[in-house]
Protein backbone atom coordinates (compact mmCIF):
# COMPACT_ATOMS: atom_id res chain seq x y z
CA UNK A 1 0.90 137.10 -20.53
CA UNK A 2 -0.76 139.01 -23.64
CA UNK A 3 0.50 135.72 -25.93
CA UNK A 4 -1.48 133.59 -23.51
CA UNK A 5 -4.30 135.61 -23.91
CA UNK A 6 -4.31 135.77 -27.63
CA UNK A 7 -3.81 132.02 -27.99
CA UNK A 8 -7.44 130.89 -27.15
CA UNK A 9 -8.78 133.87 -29.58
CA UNK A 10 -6.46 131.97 -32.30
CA UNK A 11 -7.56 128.52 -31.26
CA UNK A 12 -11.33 130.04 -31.59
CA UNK A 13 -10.93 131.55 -34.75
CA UNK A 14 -8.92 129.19 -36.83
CA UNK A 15 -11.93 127.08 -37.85
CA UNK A 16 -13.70 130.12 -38.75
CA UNK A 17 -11.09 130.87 -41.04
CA UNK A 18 -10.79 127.61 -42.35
CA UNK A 19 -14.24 127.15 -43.60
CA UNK A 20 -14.28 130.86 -45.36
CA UNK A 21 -11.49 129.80 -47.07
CA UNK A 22 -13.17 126.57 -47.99
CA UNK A 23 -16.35 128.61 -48.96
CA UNK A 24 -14.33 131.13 -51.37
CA UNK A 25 -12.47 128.48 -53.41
CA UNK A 26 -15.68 126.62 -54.14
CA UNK A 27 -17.71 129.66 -55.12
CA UNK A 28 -14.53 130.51 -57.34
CA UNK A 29 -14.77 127.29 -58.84
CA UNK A 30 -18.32 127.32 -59.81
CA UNK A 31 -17.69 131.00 -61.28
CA UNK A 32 -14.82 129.85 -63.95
CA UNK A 33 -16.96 126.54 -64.71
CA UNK A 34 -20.08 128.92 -65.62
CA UNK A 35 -17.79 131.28 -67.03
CA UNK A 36 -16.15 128.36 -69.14
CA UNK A 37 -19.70 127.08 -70.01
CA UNK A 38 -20.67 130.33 -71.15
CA UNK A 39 -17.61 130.86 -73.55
CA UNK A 40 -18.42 127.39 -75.43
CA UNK A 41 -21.75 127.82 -75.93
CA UNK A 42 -21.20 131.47 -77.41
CA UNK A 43 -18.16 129.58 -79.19
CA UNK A 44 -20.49 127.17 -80.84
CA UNK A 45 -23.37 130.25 -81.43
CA UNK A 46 -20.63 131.85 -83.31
CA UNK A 47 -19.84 128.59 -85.38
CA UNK A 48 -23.02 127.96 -86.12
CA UNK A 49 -23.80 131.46 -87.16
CA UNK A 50 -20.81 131.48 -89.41
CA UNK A 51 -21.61 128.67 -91.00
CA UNK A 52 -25.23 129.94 -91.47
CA UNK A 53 -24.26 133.46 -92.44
CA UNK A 54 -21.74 131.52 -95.28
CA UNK A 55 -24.66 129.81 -96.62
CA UNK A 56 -26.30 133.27 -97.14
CA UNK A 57 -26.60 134.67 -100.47
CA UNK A 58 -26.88 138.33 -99.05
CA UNK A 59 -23.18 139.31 -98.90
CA UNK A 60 -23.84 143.17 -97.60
CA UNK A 61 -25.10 142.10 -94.48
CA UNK A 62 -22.48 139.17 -93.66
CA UNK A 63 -20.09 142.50 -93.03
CA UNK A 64 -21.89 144.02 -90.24
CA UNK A 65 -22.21 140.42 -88.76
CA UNK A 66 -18.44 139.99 -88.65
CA UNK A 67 -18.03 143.14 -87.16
CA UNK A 68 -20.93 142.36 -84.53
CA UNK A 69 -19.72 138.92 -83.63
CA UNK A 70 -15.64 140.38 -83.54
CA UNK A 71 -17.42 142.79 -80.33
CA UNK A 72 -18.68 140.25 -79.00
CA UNK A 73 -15.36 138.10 -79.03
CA UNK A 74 -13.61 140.84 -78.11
CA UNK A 75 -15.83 141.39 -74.80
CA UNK A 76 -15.78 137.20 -74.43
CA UNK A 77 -12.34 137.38 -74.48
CA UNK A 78 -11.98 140.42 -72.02
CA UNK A 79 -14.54 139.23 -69.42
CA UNK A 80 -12.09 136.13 -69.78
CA UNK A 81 -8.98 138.18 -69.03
CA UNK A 82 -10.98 139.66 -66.29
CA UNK A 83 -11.91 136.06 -64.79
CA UNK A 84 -8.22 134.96 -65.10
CA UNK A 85 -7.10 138.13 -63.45
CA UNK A 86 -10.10 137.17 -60.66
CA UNK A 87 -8.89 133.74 -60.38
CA UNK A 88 -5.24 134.70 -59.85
CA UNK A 89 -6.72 137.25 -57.14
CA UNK A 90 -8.33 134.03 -55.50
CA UNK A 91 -5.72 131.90 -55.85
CA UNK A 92 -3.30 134.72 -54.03
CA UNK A 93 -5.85 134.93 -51.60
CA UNK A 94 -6.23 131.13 -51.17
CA UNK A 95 -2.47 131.13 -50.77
CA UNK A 96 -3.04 133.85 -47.66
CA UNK A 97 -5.26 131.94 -46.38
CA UNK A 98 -3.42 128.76 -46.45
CA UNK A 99 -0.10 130.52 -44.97
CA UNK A 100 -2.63 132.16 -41.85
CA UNK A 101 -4.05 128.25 -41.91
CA UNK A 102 -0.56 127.22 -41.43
CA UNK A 103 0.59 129.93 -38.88
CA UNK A 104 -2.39 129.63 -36.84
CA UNK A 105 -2.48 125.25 -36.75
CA UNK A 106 1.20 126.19 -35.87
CA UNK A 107 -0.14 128.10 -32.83
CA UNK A 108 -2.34 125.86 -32.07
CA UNK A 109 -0.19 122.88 -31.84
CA UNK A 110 2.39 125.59 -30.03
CA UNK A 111 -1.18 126.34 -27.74
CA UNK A 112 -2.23 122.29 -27.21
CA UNK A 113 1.62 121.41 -26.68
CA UNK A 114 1.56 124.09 -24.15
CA UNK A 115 -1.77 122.85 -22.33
CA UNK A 116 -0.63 119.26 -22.33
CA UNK A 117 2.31 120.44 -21.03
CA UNK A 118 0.08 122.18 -18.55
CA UNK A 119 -2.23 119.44 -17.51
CA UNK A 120 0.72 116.84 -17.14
CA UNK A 121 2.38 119.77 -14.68
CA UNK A 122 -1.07 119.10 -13.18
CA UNK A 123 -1.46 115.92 -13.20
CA UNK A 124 2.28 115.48 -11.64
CA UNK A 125 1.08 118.00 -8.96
CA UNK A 126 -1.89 116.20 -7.98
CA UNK A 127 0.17 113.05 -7.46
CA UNK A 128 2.53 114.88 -5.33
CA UNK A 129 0.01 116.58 -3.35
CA UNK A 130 -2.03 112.87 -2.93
CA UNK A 131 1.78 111.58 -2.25
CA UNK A 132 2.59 114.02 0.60
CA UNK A 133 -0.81 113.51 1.88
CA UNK A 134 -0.13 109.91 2.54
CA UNK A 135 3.64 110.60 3.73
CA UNK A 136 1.52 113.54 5.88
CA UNK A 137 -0.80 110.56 7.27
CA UNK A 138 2.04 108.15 7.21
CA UNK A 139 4.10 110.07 9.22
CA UNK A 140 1.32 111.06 11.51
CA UNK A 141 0.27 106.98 11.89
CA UNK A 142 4.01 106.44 12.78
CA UNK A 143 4.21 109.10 15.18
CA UNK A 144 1.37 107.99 17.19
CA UNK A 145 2.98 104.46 16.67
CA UNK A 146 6.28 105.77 17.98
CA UNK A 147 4.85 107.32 20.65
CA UNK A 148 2.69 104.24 22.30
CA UNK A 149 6.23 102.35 21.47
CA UNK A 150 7.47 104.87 23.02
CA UNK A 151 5.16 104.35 26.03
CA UNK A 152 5.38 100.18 25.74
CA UNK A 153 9.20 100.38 25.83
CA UNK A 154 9.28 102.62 28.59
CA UNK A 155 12.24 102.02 31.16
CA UNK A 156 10.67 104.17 33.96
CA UNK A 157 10.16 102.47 37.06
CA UNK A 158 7.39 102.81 39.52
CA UNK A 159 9.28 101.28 42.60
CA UNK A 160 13.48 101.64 42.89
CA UNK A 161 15.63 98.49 43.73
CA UNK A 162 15.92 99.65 47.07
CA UNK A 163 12.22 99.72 47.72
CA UNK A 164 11.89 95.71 46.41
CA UNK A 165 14.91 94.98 49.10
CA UNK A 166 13.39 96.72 51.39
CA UNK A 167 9.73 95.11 51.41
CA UNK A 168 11.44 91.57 51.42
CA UNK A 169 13.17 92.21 54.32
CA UNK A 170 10.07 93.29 55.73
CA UNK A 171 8.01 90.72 54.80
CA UNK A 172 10.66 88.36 56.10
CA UNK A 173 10.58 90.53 59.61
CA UNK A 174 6.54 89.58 59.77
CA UNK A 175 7.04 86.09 59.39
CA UNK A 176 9.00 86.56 62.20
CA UNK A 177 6.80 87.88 64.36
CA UNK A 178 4.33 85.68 63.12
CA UNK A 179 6.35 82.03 63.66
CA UNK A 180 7.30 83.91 67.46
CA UNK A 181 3.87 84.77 68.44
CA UNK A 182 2.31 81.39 67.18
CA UNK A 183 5.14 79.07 68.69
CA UNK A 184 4.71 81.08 72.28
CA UNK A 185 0.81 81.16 72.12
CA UNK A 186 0.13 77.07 72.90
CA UNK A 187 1.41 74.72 75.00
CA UNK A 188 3.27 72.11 73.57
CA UNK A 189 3.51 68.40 75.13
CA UNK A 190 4.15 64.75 74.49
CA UNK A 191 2.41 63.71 77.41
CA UNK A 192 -1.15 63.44 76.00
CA UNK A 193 -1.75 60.73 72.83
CA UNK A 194 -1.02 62.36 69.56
CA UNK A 195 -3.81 64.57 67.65
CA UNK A 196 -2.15 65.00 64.33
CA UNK A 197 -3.38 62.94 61.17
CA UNK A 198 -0.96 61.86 58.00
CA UNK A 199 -3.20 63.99 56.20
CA UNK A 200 -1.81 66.94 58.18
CA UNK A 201 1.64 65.98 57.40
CA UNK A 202 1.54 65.96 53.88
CA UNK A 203 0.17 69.13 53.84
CA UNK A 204 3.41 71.05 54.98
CA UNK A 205 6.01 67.82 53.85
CA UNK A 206 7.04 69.58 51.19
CA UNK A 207 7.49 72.66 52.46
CA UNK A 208 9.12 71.71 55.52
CA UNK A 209 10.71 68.39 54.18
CA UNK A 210 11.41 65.26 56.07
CA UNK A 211 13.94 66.24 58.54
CA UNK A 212 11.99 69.13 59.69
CA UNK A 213 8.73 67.01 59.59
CA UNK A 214 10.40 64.39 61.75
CA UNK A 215 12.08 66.98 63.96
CA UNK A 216 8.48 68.51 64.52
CA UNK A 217 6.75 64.89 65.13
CA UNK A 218 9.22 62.97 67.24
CA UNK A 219 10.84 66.02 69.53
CA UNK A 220 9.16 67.67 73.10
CA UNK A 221 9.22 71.26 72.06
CA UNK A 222 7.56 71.81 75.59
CA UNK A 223 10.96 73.48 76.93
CA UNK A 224 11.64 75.02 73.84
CA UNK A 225 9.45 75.53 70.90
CA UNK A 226 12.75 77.22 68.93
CA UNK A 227 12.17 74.19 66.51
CA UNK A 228 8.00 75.03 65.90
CA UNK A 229 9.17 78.96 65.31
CA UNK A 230 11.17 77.50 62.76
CA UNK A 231 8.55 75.33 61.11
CA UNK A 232 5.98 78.23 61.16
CA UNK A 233 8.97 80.10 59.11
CA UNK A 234 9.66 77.59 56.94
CA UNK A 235 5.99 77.27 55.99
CA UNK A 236 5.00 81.31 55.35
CA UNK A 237 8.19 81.49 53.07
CA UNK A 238 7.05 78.66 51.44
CA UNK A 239 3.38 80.56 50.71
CA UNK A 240 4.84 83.82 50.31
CA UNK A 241 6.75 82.02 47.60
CA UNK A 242 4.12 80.22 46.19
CA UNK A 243 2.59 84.14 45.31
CA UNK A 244 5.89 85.53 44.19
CA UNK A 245 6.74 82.50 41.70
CA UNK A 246 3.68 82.69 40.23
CA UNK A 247 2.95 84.61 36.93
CA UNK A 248 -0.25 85.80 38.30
CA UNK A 249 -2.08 84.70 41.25
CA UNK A 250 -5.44 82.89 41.03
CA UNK A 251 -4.60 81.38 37.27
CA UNK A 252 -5.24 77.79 37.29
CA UNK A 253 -1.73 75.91 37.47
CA UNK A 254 -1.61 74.75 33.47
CA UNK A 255 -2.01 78.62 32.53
CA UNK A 256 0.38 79.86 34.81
CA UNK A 257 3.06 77.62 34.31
CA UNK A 258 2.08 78.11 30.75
CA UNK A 259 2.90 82.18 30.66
CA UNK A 260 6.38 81.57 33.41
CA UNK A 261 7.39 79.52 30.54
CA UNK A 262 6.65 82.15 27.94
CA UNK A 263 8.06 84.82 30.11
CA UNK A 264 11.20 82.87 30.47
CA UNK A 265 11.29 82.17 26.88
CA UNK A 266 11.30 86.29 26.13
CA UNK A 267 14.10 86.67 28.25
CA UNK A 268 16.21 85.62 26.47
CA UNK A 269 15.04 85.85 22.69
CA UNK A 270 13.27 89.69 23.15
CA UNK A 271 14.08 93.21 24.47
CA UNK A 272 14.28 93.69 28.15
CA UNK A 273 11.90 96.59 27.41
CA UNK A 274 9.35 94.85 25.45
CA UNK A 275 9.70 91.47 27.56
CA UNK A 276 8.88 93.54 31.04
CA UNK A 277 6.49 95.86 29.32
CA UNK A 278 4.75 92.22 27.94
CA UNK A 279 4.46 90.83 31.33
CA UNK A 280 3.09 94.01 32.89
CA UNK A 281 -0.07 94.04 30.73
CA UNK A 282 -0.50 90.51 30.40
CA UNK A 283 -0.66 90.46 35.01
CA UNK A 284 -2.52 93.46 34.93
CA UNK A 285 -5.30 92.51 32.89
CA UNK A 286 -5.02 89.15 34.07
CA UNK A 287 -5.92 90.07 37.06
CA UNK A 288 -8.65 92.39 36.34
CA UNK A 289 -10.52 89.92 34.02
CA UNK A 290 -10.69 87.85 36.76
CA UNK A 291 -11.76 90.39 39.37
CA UNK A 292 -14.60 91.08 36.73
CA UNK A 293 -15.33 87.11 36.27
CA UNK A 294 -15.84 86.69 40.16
CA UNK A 295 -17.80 90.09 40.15
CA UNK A 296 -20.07 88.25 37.30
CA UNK A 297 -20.01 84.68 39.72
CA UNK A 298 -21.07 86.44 42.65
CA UNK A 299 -23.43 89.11 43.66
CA UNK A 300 -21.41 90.27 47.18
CA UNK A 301 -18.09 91.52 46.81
CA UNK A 302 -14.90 89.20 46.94
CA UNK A 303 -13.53 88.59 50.28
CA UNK A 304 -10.12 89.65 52.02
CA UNK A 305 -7.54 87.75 52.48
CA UNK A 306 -7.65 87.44 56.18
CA UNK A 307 -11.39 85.88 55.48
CA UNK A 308 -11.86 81.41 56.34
CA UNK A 309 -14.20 81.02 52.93
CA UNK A 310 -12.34 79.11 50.03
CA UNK A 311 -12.30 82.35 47.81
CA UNK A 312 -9.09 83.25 46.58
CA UNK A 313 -9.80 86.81 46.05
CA UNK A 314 -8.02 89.72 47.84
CA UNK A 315 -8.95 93.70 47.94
CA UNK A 316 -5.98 95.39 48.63
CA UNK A 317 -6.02 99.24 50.51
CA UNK A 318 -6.61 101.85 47.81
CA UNK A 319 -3.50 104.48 47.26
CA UNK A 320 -2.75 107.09 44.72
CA UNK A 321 -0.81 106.58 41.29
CA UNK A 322 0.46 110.24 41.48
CA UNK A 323 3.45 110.15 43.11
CA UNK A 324 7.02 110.30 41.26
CA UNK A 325 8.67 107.69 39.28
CA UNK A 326 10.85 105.12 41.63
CA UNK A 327 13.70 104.29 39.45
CA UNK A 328 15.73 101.17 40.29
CA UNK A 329 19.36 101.24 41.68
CA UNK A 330 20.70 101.89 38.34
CA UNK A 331 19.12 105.33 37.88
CA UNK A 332 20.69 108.42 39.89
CA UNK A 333 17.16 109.72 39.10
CA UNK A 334 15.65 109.15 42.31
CA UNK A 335 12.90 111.42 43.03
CA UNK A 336 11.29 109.11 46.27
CA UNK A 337 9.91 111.23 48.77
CA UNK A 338 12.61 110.39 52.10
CA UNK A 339 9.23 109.24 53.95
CA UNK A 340 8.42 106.32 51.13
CA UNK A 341 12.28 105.71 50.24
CA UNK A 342 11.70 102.05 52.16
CA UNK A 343 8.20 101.37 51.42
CA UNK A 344 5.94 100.32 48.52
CA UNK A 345 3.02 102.12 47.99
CA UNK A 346 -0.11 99.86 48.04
CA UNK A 347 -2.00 99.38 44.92
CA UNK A 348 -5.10 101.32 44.09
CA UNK A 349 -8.70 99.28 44.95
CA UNK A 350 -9.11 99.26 41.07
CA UNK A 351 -6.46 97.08 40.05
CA UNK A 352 -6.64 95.11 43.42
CA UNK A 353 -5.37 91.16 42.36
CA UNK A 354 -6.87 87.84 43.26
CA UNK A 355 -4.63 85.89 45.58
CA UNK A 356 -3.31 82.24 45.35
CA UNK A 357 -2.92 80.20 48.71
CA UNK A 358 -6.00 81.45 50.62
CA UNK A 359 -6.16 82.12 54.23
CA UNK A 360 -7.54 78.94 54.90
CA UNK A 361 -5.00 77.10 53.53
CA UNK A 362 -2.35 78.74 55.27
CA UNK A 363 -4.19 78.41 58.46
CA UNK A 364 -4.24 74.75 57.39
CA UNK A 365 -0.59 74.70 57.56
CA UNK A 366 -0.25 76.22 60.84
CA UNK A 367 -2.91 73.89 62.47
CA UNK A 368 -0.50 70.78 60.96
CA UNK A 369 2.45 72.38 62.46
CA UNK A 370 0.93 72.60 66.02
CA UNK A 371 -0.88 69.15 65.56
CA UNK A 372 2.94 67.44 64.92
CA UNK A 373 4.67 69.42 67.69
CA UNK A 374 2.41 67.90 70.35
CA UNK A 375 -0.35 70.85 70.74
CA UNK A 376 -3.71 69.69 72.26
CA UNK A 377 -5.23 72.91 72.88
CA UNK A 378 -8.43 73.44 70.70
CA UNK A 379 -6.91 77.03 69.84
CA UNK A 380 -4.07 75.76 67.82
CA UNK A 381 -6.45 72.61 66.49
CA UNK A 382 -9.48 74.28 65.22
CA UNK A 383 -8.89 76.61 62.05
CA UNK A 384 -11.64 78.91 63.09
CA UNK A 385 -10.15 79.87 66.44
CA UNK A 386 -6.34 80.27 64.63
CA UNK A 387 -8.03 82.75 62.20
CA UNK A 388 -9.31 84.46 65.28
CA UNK A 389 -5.90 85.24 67.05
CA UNK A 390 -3.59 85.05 63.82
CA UNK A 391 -6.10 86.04 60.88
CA UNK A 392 -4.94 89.62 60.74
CA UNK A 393 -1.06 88.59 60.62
CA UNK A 394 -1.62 86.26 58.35
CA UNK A 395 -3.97 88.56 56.13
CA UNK A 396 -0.74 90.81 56.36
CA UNK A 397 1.81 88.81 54.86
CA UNK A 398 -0.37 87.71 52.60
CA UNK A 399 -1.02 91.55 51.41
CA UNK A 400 2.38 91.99 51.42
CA UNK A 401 3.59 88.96 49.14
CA UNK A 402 0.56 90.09 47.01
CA UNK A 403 2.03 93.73 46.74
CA UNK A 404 5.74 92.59 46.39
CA UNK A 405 4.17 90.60 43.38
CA UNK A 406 2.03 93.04 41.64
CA UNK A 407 5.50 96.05 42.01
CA UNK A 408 7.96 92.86 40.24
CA UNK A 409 6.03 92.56 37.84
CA UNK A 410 3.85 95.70 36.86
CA UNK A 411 6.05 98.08 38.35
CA UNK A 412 9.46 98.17 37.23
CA UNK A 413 10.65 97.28 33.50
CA UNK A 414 14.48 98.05 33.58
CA UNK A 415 15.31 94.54 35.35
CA UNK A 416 13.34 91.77 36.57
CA UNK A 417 13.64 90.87 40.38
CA UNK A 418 12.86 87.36 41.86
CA UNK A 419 12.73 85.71 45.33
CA UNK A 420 15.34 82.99 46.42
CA UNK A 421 14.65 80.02 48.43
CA UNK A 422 16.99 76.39 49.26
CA UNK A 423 14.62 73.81 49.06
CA UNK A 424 14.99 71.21 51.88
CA UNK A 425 17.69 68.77 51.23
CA UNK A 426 20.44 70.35 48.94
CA UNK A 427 23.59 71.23 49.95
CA UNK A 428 24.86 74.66 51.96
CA UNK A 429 26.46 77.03 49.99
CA UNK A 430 28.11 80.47 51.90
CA UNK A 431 28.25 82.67 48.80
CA UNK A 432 23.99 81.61 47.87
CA UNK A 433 22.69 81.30 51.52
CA UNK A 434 22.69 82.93 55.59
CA UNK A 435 23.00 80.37 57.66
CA UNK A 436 20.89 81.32 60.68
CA UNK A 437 22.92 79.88 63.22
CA UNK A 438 26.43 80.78 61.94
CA UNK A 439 29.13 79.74 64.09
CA UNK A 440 27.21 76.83 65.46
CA UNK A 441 27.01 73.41 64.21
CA UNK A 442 28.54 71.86 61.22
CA UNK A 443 27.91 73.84 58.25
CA UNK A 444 28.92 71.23 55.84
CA UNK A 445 25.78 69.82 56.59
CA UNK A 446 22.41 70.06 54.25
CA UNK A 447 19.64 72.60 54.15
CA UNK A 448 16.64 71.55 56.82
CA UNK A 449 14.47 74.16 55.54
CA UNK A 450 14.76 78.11 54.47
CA UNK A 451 13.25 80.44 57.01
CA UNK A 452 13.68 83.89 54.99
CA UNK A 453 13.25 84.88 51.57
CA UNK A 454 16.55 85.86 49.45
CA UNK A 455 15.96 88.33 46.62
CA UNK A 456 17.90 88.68 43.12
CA UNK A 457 17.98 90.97 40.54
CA UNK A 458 18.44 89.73 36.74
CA UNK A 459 19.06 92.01 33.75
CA UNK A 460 19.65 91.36 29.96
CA UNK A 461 22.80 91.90 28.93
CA UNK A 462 24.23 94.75 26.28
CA UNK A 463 23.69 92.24 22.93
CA UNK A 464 21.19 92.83 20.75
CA UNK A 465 18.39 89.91 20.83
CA UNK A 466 19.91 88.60 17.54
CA UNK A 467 22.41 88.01 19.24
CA UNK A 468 21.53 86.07 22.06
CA UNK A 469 21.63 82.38 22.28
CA UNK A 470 18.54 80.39 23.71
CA UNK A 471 19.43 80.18 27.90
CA UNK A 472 22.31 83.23 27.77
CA UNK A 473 22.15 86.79 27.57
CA UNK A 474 21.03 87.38 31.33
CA UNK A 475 22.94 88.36 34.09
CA UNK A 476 21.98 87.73 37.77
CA UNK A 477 22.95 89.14 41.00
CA UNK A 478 22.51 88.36 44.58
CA UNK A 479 20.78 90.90 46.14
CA UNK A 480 20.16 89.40 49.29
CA UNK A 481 20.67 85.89 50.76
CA UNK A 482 17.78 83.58 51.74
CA UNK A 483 18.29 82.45 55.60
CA UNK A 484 18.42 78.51 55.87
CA UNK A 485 19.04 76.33 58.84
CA UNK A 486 21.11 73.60 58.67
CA UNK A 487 20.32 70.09 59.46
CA UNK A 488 22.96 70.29 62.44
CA UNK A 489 20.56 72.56 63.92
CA UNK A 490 19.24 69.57 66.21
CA UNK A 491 22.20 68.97 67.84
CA UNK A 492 21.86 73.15 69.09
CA UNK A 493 18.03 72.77 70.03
C-alpha cells in the first residue's frame, strides 16, 4: 500500500530531477570552457611577455618577472587541479543522477505497466459488467417470453370431455323436442292441392336428400307425421352442423374454408399446443372484430338469434370466467363443481359470437318441410307466425350449437373435438352410426338422413412434429355415434 503511494510522488518528481541534472552538466560545461579560455589567454600573456621581457636589455628585473609569472602558473595550474577535481565531483554526481534517472524511469515503467495493467482489469470489467447486463436483460426478455409461451402452450382446459358429450347429447335431446312439437302442431293432408314451390325443395334437398325429400312430398303423413319429425331432425342437425363445422361463424365462406384448411394443415405439421392455442385466438378475435364491425354498421345493437331480420348476429347470456379449470377426460384433475359436471357454462356478453344460419333461414327450412308434407295451415306456411310458436326453440338450439362451438374451439387445447354426421346416401356402418330403428328393417340398406349429431375426439399423437408426415400423426376416437335412419325406414312408417 505505502509502494503505491510513493509511486505517483516518483512519477511526479522524475522530470524534476531530470532537468536539474540537465541544468548542472551544462553550467559545468560552460565553467571548464571559461576556465580553459582563461588558461590560454594567460598562456599566450605569458608568451608574449617572455618574449618581450627577452628582448629587454635590463637583466635585474627579468628575475623578479620569472618569479612573478612562476606564481602565477603555479595558481593557473592549481585553480586547474581544483576545476578537474570539480569536474570529477560533477561527473560523480552526473553519474548519481543518471543511476536515480535510471531507477526512477524503472519505476515508472514498473508504475505505467502497473496502471495499464490496471485500466485493462478495467476495461475487462466494464465489458463484463455491460455483458451480464445484457445476459441480465436477456434472460429477463426470455423469461417474459417463456412465460407468455408458457401461457400460449397452455394444456388447461376450460370445459372437460365429459361436458362436450354431454351438451351434444343435449342439443340432440332439443331437436327432439323441437321436430315432436312442430310435426304434432299442424295438420297434415293430401286432400287439398299442393302449396309447396321447387324453390322450397331445394332449400332442405341437401340436407334431407332425395329419398327423404320424396318420402316428405309423395306420402299422407295425416295418420302419422313420424316421417315430418324426422325431416325436422334431419334439417336442425344439418344447421347445428353448419355452426359446428365452421371455423368461425359469420366469416364469409372463402375465409372460412380458407382458415379449416389452415387449421387442418397445423394438425398435422405443428404442436397440438400451439395448433389449439392458434385457433383459439384466431375465433376469438374473429369474432370480436366482427361484433365491433356490426357495432360500427349499425347504431342499435345486434339482434338475437331467435329475431326474423337477416342479421346474423347473436348475444349470448353473460356468465362468469371464474370458475375452475374443466380438464378433459384425460386429466384426473377435475375440479367441476358436481352442479356444472354436465353443463357448459355460457359465454360472457363480451365475447358473445356472430352466428351463421340465421333464424330466418332455419325457419325457412321448417316452412319447406311442412309445405312438402301436405300442411295448408297459414301457421306452418307463413315464417312470421312459425317464429311466433317455435322462435324461442329454435333461438335455443341455435345458442346451444353457438356455445358447443365457441367451448371446441376456445375452450379446450389438449385435443380437438368435432361433430359427426352420415350424409344422405352412403352406406350403414354399425361400428360409425345408431341406427334409430334397430331391429327393424333391413340394415344393409343406405343412410336416408342423420337425425342426431355424433361427436369425436382427435388428438396428436406422441411424435414430435418433425416427425410427422403430411395427413398422419392424429388419432381419432368415437365418442359418440350419430343416429341415422335407414332408407328401409318406409317400409316401418
Amino acid at each position: 500500500m505505502k509502494d503505491m503511494e510513493t509511486r505517483p510522488q516518483i512519477v511526479r518528481a522524475a522530470p524534476a530531477v531530470e532537468e536539474e541534472s540537465k541544468k548542472r552538466r551544462r553550467s559545468l560545461v560552460e565553467s571548464t570552457t571559461q576556465l580553459q579560455r582563461h588558461v590560454r589567454r594567460r598562456s599566450s600573456r605569458l608568451r608574449d611577455d617572455s618574449i618581450l621581457r627577452s628582448g629587454e636589455s635590463q637583466p635585474t628585473s627579468s628575475g623578479a618577472r620569472i618569479v612573478i609569472l612562476q606564481r602565477e602558473l603555479e595558481q593557473l595550474q592549481a585553480d586547474l587541479s581544483s576545476t578537474k577535481l570539480e569536474l570529477e565531483h560533477q561527473r560523480s554526481v552526473n553519474v548519481y543522477l543518471l543511476a536515480q534517472k535510471s531507477r526512477v524511469e524503472a519505476e515508472l515503467a514498473q508504475v505505467t505497466g502497473a496502471r495499464n495493467a490496471q485500466a485493462a482489469e478495467l476495461l475487462s470489467l466494464r465489458a463484463d459488467l455491460a455483458n451480464r447486463t445484457l445476459v441480465d436483460r436477456t434472460s429477463d426478455a426470455r423469461d417474459e417470453e417463456l412465460a407468455t409461451l408458457k401461457a400460449f402452450l397452455s394444456k388447461t382446459d376450460d370445459f372437460s370431455g365429459a361436458q362436450i358429450l354431454q351438451s351434444v347429447q343435449d342439443l340432440n335431446t332439443e331437436i327432439v323436442q323441437l321436430a315432436a312439437a312442430v310435426s304434432e302442431e299442424f295438420p297434415l293432408s293430401r286432400r287439398g292441392p299442393s302449396s309447396w314451390t321447387p324453390a322450397q325443395a331445394e332449400v332442405i334437398q341437401n340436407a334431407l336428400g332425395d329419398g327423404m325429400l320424396g318420402l316428405l312430398r309423395d306420402r299422407d303423413h295425416e295418420e302419422d307425421p313420424s316421417l315430418v319429425q324426422l325431416a325436422v331432425q334431419a334439417w336442425e342437425v344439418r344447421c347445428c352442423q353448419d355452426i359446428l363445422d365452421a371455423f368461425c361463424v359469420g366469416l364469409t365462406p372463402e375465409v372460412d374454408r380458407f382458415l379449416c384448411a389452415l387449421f387442418e394443415e397445423m394438425q398435422t405439421s405443428e404442436s397440438q399446443a400451439t395448433t389449439s392455442r392458434w385457433r383459439a385466438l384466431t375465433h376469438l378475435h374473429a369474432r370480436n372484430l366482427m361484433i365491433r364491425f356490426a357495432s360500427a354498421s349499425s347504431e342499435t345493437p345486434p339482434p338475437s338469434y331467435a329475431s326474423t331480420s337477416s342479421s346474423c348476429m347473436s348475444v349470448m347470456p353473460v356468465v362468469s370466467r371464474a370458475a375452475a379449470a374443466y380438464p378433459t377426460p384425460e386429466s384426473s384433475n377435475n375440479n367441476t363443481p358436481a352442479s356444472q359436471m354436465l353443463a357448459l357454462p355460457s359465454m360472457p356478453l363480451a365475447l358473445a359470437v356472430p352466428t351463421t344460419p340465421t333464424a330466418h333461414a332455419n325457419l325457412d327450412g321448417l316452412q319447406a318441410i311442412l309445405a312438402l308434407s301436405g300442411c295448408t295451415d297459414e301457421r306452418g306456411t307463413s315464417v312470421g307466425l312459425l317464429a311466433e310458436r317455435f322462435g324461442d326453440a329454435v333461438a335455443r338450439i341455435g345458442e346451444a350449437a353457438e356455445e358447443l362451438a365457441r367451448a371446441v374451439r376456445e375452450g379446450v387445447s389438449s385435443a380437438w373435438f368435432a361433430v359427426r354426421v352420415a350424409p344422405p346416401a352412403h352406406s350403414f356402418n354399425v361400428t360409425d352410426m345408431d341406427n334409430t330403428y334397430v331391429g327393424f328393417g333391413n340394415e344393409t340398406a343406405d343412410v336416408l338422413c342423420t337425425v342426431g349429431l355424433g361427436l369425436e375426439v382427435v388428438s396428436r399423437t406422441e411424435t414430435t412434429p418433425d416427425e410427422i408426415q403430411p395427413g398422419t400423426g392424429l388419432q381419432r376416437m368415437l365418442l359418440l355415434k350419430p343416429q341415422v335412419v335407414l332408407e328401409s325406414v318406409q317400409e316401418l312408417l
